[in-house]
C-alpha atoms as a PDB file:
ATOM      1  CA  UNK A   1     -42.567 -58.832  49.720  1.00  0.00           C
ATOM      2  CA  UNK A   2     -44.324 -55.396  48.098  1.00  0.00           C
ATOM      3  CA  UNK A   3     -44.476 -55.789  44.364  1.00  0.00           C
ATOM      4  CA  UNK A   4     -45.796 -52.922  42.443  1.00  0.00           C
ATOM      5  CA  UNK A   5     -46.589 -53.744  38.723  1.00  0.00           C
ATOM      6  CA  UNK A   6     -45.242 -51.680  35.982  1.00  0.00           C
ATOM      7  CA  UNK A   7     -48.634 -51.350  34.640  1.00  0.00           C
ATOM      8  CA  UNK A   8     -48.599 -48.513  37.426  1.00  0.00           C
ATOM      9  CA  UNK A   9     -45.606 -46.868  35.800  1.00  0.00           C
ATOM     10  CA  UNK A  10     -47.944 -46.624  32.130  1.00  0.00           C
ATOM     11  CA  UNK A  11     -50.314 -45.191  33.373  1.00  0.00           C
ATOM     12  CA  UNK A  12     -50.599 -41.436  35.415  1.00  0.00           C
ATOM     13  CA  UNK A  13     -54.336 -41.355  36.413  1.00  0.00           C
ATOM     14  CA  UNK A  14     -56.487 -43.995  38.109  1.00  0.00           C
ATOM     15  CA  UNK A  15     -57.946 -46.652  40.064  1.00  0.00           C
ATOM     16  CA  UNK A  16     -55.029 -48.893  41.792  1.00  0.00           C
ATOM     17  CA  UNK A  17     -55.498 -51.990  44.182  1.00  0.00           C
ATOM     18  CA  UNK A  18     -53.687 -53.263  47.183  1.00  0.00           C
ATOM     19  CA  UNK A  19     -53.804 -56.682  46.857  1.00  0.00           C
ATOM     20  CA  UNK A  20     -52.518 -59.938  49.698  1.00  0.00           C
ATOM     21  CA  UNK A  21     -51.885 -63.040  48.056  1.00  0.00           C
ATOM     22  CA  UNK A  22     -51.920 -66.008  50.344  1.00  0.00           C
ATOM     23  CA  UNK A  23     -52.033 -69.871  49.203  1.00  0.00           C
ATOM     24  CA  UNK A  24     -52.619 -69.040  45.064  1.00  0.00           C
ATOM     25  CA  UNK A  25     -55.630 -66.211  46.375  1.00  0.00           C
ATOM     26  CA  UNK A  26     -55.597 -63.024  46.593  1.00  0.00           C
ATOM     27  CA  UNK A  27     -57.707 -60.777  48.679  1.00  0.00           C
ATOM     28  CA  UNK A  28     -58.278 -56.944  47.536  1.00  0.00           C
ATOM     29  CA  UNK A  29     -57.351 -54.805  50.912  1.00  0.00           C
ATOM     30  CA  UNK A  30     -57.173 -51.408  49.558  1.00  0.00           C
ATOM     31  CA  UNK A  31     -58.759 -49.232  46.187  1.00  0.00           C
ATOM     32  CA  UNK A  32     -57.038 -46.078  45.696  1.00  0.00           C
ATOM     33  CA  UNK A  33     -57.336 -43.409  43.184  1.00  0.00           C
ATOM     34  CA  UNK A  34     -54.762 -41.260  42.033  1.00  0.00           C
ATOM     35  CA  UNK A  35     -53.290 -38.335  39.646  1.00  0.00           C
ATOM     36  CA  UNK A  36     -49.895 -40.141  39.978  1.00  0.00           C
ATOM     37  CA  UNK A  37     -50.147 -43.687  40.579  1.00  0.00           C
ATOM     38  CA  UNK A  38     -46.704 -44.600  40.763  1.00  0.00           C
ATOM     39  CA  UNK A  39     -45.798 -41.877  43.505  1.00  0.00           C
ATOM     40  CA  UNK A  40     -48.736 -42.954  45.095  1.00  0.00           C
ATOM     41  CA  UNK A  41     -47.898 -46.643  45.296  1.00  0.00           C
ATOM     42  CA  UNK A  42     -44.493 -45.729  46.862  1.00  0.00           C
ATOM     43  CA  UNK A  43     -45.856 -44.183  49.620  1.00  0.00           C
ATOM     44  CA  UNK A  44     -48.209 -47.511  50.243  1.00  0.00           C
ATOM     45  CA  UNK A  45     -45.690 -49.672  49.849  1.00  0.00           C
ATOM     46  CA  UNK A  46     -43.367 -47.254  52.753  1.00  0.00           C
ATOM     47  CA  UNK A  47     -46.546 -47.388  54.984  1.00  0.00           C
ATOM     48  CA  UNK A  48     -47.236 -50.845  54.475  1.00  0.00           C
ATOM     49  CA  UNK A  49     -43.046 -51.555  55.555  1.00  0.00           C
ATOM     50  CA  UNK A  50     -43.411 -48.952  58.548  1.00  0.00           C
ATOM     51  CA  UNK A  51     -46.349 -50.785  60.012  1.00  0.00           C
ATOM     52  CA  UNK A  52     -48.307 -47.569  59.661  1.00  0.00           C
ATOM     53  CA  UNK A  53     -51.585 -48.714  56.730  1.00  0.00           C
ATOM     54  CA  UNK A  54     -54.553 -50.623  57.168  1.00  0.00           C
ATOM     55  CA  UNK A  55     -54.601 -53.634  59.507  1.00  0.00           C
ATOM     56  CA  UNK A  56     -54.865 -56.407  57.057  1.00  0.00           C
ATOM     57  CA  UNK A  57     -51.781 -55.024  55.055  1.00  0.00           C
ATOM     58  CA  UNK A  58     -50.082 -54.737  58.273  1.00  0.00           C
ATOM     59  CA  UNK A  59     -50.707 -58.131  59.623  1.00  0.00           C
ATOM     60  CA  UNK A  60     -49.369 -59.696  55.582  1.00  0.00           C
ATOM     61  CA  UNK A  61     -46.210 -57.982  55.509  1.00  0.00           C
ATOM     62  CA  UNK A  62     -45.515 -59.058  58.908  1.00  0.00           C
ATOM     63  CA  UNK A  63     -46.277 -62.175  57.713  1.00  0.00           C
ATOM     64  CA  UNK A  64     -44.193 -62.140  54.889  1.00  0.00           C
ATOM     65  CA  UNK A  65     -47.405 -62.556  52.406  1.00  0.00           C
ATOM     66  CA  UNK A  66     -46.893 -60.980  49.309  1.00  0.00           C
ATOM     67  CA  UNK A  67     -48.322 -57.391  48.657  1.00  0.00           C
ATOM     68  CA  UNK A  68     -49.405 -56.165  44.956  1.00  0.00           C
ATOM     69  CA  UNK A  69     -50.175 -52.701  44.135  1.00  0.00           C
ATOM     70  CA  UNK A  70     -51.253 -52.328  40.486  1.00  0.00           C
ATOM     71  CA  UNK A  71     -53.163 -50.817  38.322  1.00  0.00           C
ATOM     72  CA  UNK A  72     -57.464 -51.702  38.249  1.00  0.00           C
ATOM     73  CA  UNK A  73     -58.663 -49.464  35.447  1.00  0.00           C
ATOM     74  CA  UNK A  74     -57.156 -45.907  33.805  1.00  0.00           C
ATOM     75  CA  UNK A  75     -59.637 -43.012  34.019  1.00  0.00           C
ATOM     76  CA  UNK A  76     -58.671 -40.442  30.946  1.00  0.00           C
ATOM     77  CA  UNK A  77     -59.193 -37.194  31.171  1.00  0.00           C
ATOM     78  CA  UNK A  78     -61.725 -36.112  28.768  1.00  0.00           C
ATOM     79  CA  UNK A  79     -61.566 -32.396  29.241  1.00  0.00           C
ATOM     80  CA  UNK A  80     -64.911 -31.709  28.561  1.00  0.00           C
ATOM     81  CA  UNK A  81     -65.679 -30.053  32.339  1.00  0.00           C
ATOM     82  CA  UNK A  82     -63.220 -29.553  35.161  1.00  0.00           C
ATOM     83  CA  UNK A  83     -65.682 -31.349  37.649  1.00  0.00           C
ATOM     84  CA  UNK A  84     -66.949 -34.405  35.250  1.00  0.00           C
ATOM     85  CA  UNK A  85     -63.641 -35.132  34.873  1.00  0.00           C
ATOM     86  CA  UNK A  86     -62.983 -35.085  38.848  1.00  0.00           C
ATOM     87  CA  UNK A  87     -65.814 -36.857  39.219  1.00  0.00           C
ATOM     88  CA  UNK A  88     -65.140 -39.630  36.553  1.00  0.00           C
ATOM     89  CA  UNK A  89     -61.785 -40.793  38.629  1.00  0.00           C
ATOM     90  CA  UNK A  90     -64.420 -40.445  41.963  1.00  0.00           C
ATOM     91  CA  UNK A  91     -67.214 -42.451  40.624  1.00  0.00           C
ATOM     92  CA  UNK A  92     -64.313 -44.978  38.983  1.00  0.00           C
ATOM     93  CA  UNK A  93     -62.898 -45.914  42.432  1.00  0.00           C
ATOM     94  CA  UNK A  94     -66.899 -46.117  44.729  1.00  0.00           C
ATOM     95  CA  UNK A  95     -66.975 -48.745  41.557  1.00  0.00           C
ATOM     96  CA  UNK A  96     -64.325 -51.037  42.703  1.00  0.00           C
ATOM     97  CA  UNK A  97     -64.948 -50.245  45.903  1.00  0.00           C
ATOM     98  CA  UNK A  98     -68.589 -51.488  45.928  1.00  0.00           C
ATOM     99  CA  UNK A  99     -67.562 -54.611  43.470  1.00  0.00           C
ATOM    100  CA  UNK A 100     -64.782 -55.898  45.932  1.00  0.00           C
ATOM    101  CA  UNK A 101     -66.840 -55.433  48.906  1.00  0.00           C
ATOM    102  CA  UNK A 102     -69.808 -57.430  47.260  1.00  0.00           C
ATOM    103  CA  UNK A 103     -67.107 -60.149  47.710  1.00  0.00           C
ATOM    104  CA  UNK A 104     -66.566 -59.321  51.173  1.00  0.00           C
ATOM    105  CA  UNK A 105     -63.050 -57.582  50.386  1.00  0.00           C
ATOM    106  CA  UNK A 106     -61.709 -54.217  51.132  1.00  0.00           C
ATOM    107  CA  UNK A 107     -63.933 -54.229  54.199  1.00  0.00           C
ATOM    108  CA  UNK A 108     -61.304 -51.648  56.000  1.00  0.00           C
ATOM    109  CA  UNK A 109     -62.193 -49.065  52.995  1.00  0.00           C
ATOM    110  CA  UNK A 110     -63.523 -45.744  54.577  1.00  0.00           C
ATOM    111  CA  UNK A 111     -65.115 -43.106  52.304  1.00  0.00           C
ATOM    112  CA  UNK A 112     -63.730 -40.027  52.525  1.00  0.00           C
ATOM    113  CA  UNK A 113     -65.385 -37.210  54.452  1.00  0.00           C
ATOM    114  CA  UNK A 114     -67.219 -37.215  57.805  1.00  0.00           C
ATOM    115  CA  UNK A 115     -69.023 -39.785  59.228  1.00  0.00           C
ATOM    116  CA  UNK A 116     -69.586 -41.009  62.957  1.00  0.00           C
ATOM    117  CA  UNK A 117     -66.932 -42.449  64.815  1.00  0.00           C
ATOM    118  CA  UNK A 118     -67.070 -46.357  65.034  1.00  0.00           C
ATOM    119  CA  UNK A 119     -67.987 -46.398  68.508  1.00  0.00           C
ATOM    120  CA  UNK A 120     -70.731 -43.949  67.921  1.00  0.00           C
ATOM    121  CA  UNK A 121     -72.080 -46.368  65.123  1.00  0.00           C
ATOM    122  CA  UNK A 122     -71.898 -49.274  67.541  1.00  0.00           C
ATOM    123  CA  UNK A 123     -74.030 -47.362  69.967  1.00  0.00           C
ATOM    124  CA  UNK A 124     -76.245 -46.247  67.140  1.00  0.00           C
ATOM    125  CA  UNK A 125     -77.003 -49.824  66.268  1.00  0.00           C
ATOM    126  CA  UNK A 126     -77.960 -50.939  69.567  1.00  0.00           C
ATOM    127  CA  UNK A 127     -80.204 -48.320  70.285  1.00  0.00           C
ATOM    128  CA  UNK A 128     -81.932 -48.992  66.958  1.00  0.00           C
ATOM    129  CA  UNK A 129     -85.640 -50.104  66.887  1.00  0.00           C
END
């Protein structure tokens, strides 16, 4: 089951979680940002049914763990500077991202933008000194 909390609905701009709740835990898979939160969970929670997100979400919902998406924290708009304000809602989500993965969650979280391919990094860390 995919539940996405209303709290996604109140709210147009922000930081959202994808959350698996097994056995009275949950486990943050996923931190998104978005201009429109609630079209934005949709498409996670079509993804997540297709088979076609992150392998942890995958592996729940074939499982028949529950799914959240909901909201982590709005990011206003304070219309002082186009690019402060882009880079509030950026600096917002490498927040939660770094928090959840200091509990070893949301370890499939990539950044966005280039980076070497995970095979190259293997081979990069065995050739290390």
């Amino acid at each position: 089951m995919i539940e996405i909390f209303s709290n996604l609905n109140s709210c147009k701009r922000g930081i959202y979680g994808i959350f698996i709740i097994k056995d009275h835990e949950e486990y943050c898979a996923y931190i998104g940002r978005s201009e429109q939160l609630s079209v934005r969970a949709k498409q996670h929670k079509i993804s997540i049914e297709k088979k076609e997100s992150i392998y942890s979400l995958n592996e729940a919902y074939a499982n028949n763990l529950k799914i959240e998406i909901r909201l982590i924290q709005e990011v206003n708009y304070f219309y002082d500077n186009y690019y402060k304000d882009a880079q509030r809602l950026a600096s917002a989500e490498c927040y939660w991202i770094d928090f959840y993965q200091s509990l070893n969650q949301c370890l499939e979280q990539l950044p966005e933008g280039s980076r070497p391919s995970f095979n190259k990094w293997q081979e990069q860390n065995k050739n290390k000194i």
